[in-house]
C-alpha atoms as a PDB file:
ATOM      1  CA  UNK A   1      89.811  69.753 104.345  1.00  0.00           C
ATOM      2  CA  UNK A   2      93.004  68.481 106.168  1.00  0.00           C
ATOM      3  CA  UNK A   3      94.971  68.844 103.059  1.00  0.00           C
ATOM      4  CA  UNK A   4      93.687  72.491 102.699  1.00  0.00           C
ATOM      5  CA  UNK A   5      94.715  73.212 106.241  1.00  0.00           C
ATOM      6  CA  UNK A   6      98.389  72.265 105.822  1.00  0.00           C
ATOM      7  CA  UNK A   7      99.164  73.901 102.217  1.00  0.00           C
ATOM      8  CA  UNK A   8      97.395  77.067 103.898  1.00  0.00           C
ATOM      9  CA  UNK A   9     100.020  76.316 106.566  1.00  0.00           C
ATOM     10  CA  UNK A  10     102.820  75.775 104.125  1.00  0.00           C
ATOM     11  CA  UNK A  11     102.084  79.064 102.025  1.00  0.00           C
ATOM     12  CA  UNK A  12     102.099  80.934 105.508  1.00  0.00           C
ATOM     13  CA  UNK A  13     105.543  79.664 107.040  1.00  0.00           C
ATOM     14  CA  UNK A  14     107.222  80.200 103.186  1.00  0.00           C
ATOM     15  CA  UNK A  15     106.524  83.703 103.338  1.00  0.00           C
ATOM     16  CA  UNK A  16     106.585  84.619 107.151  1.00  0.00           C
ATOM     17  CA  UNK A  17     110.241  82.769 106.622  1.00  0.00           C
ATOM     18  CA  UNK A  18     110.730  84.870 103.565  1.00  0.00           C
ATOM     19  CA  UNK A  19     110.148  88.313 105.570  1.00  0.00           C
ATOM     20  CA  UNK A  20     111.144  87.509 109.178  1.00  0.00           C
ATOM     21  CA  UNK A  21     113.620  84.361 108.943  1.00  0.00           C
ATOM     22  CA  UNK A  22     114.224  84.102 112.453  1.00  0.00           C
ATOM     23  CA  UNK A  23     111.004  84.645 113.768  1.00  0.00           C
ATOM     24  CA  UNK A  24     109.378  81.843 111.165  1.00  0.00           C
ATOM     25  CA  UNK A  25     111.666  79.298 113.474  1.00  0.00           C
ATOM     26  CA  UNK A  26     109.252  79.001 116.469  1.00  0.00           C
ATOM     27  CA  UNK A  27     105.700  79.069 114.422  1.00  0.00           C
ATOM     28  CA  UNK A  28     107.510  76.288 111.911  1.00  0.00           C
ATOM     29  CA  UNK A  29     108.632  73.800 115.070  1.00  0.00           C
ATOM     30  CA  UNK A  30     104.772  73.897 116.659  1.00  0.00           C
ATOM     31  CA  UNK A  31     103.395  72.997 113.498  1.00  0.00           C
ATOM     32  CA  UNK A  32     106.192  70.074 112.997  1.00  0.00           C
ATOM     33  CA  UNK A  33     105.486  69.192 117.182  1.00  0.00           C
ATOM     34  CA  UNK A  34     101.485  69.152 116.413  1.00  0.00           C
ATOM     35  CA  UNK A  35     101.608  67.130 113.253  1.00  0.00           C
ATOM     36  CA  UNK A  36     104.127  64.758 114.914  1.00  0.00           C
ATOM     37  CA  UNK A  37     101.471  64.836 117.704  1.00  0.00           C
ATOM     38  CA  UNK A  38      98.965  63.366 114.961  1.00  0.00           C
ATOM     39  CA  UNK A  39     101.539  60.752 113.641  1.00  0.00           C
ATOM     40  CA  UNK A  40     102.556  59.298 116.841  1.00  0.00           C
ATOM     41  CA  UNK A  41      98.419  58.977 117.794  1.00  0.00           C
ATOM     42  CA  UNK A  42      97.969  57.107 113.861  1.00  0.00           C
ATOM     43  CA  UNK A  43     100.901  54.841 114.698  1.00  0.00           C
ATOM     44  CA  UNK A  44      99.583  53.498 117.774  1.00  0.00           C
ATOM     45  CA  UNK A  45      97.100  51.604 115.734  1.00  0.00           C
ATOM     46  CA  UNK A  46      98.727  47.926 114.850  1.00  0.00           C
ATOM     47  CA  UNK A  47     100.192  47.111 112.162  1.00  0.00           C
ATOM     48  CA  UNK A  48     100.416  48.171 108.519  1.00  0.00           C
ATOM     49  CA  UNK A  49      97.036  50.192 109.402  1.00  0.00           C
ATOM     50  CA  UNK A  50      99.301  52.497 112.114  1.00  0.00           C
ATOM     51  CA  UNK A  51     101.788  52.924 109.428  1.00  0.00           C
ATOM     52  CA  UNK A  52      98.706  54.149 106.980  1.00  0.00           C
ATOM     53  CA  UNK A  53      97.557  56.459 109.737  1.00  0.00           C
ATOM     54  CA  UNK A  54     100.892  58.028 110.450  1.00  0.00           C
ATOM     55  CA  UNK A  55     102.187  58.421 106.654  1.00  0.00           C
ATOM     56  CA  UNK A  56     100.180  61.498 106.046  1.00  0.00           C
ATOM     57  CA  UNK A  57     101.516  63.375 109.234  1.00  0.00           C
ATOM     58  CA  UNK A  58     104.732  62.527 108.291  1.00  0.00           C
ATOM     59  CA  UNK A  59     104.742  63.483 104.935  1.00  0.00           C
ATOM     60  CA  UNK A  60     102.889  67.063 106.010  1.00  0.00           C
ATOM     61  CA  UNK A  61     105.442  67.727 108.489  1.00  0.00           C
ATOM     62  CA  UNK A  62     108.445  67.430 106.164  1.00  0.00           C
ATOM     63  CA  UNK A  63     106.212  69.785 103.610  1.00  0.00           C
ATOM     64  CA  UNK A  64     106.186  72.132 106.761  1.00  0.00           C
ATOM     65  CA  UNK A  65     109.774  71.661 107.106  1.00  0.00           C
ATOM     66  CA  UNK A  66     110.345  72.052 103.173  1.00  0.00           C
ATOM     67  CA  UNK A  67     108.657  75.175 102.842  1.00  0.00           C
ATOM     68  CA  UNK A  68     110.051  77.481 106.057  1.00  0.00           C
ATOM     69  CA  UNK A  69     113.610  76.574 104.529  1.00  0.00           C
ATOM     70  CA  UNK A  70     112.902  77.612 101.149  1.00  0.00           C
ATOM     71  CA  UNK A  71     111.359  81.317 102.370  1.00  0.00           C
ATOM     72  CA  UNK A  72     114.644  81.253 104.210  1.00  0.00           C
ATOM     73  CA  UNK A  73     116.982  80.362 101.555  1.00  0.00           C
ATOM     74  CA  UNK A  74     114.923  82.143  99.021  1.00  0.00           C
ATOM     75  CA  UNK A  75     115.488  85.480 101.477  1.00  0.00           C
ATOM     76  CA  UNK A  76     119.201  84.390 101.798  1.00  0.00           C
ATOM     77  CA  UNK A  77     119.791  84.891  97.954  1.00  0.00           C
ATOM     78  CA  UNK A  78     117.951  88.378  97.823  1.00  0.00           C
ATOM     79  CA  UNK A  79     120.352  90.982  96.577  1.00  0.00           C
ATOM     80  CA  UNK A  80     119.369  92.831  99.329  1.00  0.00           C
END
């Protein structure tokens, strides 16, 4: 469900970066800030388990990250 979630997320931020590039900024930083939220809570845990628990937040927020810069570079290379 989770995983759902944050490619629904992803597909969002690509295009709302793809028709309003500066406006995708703010939306794209609160979903970094709340999934950096999540991987500071899964790393309090000790050990390799925190690690576990923080990985997927991590790897979510730089998808996050990924796909606001592409709608923006893919708008950047528009002919018009």
């Amino acid at each position: 469900m989770i995983v759902a979630v944050v490619i629904a997320g992803c597909v969002v931020l690509a295009v709302l970066a793809f028709l309003v590039p500066r406006l995708s900024r703010h939306p794209e930083r609160g979903t970094q800030r709340s999934l950096g939220a999540g991987a500071r809570a899964g790393g309090k845990a000790p050990g390799i388990l925190g690690r576990l628990l923080s990985k997927p937040f991590h790897t979510s927020s730089r998808a996050v990250g990924r796909s606001g810069s592409a709608g923006r570079r893919t708008r950047g290379r528009m002919p018009f």
